[in-house]
C-alpha atoms as a PDB file:
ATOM      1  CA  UNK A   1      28.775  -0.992  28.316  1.00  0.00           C
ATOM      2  CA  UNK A   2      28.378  -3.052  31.141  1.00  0.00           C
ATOM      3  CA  UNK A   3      31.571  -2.698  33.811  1.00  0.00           C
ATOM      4  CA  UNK A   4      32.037  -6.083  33.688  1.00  0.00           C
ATOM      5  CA  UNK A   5      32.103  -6.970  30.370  1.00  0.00           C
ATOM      6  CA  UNK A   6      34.646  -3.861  29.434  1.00  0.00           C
ATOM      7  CA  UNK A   7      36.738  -5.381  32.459  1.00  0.00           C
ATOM      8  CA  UNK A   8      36.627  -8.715  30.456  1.00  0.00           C
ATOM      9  CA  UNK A   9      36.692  -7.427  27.076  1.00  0.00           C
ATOM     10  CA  UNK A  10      39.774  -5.372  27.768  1.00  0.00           C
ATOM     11  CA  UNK A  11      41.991  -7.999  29.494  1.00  0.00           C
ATOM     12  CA  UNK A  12      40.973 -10.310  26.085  1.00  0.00           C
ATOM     13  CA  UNK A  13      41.707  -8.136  23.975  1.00  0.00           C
ATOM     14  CA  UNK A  14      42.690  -4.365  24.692  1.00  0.00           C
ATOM     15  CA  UNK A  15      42.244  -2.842  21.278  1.00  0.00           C
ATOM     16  CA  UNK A  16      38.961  -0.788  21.892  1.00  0.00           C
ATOM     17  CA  UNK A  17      37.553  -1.114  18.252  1.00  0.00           C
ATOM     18  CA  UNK A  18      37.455  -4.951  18.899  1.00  0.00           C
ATOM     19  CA  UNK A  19      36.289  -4.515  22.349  1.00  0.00           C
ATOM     20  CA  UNK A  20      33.209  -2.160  21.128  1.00  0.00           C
ATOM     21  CA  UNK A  21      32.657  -4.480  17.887  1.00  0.00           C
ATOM     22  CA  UNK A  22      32.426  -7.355  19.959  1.00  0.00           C
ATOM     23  CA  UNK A  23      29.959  -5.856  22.749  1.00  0.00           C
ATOM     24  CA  UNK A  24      28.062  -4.394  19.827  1.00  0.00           C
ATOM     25  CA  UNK A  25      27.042  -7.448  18.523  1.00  0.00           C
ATOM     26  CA  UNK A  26      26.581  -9.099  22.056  1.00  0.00           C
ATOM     27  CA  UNK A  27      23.821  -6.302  22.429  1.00  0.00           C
ATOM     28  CA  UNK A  28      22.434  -7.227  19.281  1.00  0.00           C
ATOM     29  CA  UNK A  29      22.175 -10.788  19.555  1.00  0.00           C
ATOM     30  CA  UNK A  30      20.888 -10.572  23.033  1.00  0.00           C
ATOM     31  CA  UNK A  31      18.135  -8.052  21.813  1.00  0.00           C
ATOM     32  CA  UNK A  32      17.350 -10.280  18.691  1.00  0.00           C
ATOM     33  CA  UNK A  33      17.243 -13.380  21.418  1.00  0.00           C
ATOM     34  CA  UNK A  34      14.597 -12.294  24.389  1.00  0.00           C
ATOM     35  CA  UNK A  35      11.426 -11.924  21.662  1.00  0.00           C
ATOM     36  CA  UNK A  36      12.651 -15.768  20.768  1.00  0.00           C
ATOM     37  CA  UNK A  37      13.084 -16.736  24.187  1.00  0.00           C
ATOM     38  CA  UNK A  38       9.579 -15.229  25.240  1.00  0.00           C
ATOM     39  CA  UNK A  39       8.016 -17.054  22.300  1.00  0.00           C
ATOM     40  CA  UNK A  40       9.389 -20.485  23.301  1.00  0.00           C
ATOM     41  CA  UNK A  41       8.487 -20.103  26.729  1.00  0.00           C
ATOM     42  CA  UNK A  42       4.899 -19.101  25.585  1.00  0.00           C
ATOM     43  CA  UNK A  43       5.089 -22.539  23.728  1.00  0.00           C
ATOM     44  CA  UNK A  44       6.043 -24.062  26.426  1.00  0.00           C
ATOM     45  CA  UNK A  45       8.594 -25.501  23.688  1.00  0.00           C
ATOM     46  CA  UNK A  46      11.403 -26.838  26.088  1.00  0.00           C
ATOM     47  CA  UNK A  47      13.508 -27.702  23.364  1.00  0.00           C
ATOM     48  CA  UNK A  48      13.656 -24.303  21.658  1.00  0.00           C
ATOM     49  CA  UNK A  49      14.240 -22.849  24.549  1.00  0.00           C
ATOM     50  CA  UNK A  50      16.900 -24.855  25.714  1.00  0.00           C
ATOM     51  CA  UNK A  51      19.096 -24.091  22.288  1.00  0.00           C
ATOM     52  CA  UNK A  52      17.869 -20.447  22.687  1.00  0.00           C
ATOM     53  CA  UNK A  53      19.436 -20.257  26.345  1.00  0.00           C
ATOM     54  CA  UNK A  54      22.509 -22.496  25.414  1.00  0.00           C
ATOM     55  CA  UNK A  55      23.511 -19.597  22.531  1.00  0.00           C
ATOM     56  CA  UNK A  56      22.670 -17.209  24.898  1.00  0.00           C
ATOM     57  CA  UNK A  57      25.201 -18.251  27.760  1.00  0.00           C
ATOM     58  CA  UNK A  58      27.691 -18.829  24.627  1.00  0.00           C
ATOM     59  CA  UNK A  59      27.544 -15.110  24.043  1.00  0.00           C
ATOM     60  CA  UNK A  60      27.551 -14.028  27.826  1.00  0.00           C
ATOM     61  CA  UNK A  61      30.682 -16.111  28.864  1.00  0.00           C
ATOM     62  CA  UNK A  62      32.276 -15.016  25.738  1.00  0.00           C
ATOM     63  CA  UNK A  63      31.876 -11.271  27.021  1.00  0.00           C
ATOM     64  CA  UNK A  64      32.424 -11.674  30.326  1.00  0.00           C
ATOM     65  CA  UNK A  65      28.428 -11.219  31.447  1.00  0.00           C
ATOM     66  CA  UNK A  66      28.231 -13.564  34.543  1.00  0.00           C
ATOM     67  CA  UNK A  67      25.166 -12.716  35.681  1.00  0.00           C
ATOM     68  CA  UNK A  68      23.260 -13.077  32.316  1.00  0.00           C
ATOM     69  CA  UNK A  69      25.280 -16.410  31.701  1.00  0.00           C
ATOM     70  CA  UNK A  70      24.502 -17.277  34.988  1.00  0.00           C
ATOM     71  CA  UNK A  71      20.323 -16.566  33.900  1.00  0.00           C
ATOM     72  CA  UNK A  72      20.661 -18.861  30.805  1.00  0.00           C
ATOM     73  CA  UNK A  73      22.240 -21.613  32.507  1.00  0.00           C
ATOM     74  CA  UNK A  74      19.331 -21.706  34.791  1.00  0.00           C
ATOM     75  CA  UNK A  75      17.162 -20.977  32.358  1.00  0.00           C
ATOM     76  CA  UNK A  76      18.615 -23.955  30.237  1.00  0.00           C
ATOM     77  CA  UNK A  77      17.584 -26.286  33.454  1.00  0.00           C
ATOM     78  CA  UNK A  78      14.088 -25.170  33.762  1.00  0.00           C
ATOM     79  CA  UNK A  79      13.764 -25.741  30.217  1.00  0.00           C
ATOM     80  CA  UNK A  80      15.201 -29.378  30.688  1.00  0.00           C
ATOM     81  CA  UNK A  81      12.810 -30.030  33.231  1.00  0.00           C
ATOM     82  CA  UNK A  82       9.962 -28.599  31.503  1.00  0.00           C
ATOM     83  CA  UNK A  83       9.162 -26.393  34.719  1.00  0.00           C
ATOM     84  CA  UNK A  84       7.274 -23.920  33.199  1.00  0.00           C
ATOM     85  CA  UNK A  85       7.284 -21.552  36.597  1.00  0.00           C
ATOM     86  CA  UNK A  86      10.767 -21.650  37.111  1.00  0.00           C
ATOM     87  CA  UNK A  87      11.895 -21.125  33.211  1.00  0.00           C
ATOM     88  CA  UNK A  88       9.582 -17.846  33.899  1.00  0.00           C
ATOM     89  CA  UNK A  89      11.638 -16.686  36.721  1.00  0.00           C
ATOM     90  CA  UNK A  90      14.306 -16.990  35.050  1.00  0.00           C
ATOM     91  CA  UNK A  91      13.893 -15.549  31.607  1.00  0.00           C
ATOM     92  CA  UNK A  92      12.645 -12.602  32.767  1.00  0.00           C
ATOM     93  CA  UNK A  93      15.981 -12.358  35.404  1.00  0.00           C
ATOM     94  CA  UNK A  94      17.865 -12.642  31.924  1.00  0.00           C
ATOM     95  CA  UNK A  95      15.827 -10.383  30.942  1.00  0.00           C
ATOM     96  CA  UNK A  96      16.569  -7.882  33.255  1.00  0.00           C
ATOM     97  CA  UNK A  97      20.494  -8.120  32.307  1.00  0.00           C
ATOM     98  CA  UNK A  98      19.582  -7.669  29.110  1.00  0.00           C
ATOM     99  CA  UNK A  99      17.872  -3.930  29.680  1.00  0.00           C
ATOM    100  CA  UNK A 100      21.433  -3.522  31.136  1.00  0.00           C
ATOM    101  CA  UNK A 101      23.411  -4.047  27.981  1.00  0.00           C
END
């Protein structure tokens, strides 16, 4: 479990079944999301993408993942501005936090 989501998870909550339910499906959903995200962007469909990144920052604020909020928030821009470079950088940052998980 990511440091900073236990940190997080813990002052939310404290009961550590809830805390490792919650990050357990966190992992999951984030897992299930990159193949969708990748697919999008390979599409080049901005709109897709942009709900994609949207549930994805959802998920990391509600765990207490900055940096992979943080991703999807830029992420979410790229996709706005259809700037296909830039959305690349960026999923594949989230990406990265998402090995982490």
């Amino acid at each position: 479990m990511k440091q900073c989501c236990k940190a997080y998870l813990t002052e939310q909550f404290g009961d550590e079944d809830v805390i490792n339910e919650i990050y357990s499906e966190y992992a999951k959903s984030m897992q299930e999301k990159i193949p969708e995200l990748e697919a999008a962007l390979t599409a080049e469909n901005w709109a897709v993408l942009d709900t994609l990144a949207h549930a994805v920052k959802g998920n990391a604020l509600a765990t207490g993942d900055n940096d992979s909020a943080n991703a999807a928030i830029a992420l979410r821009i790229a996709a706005k501005m259809s700037n296909k470079d830039e959305a690349h950088t960026h999923f594949e940052e989230l990406k990265k936090f998402a090995a982490e998980i």
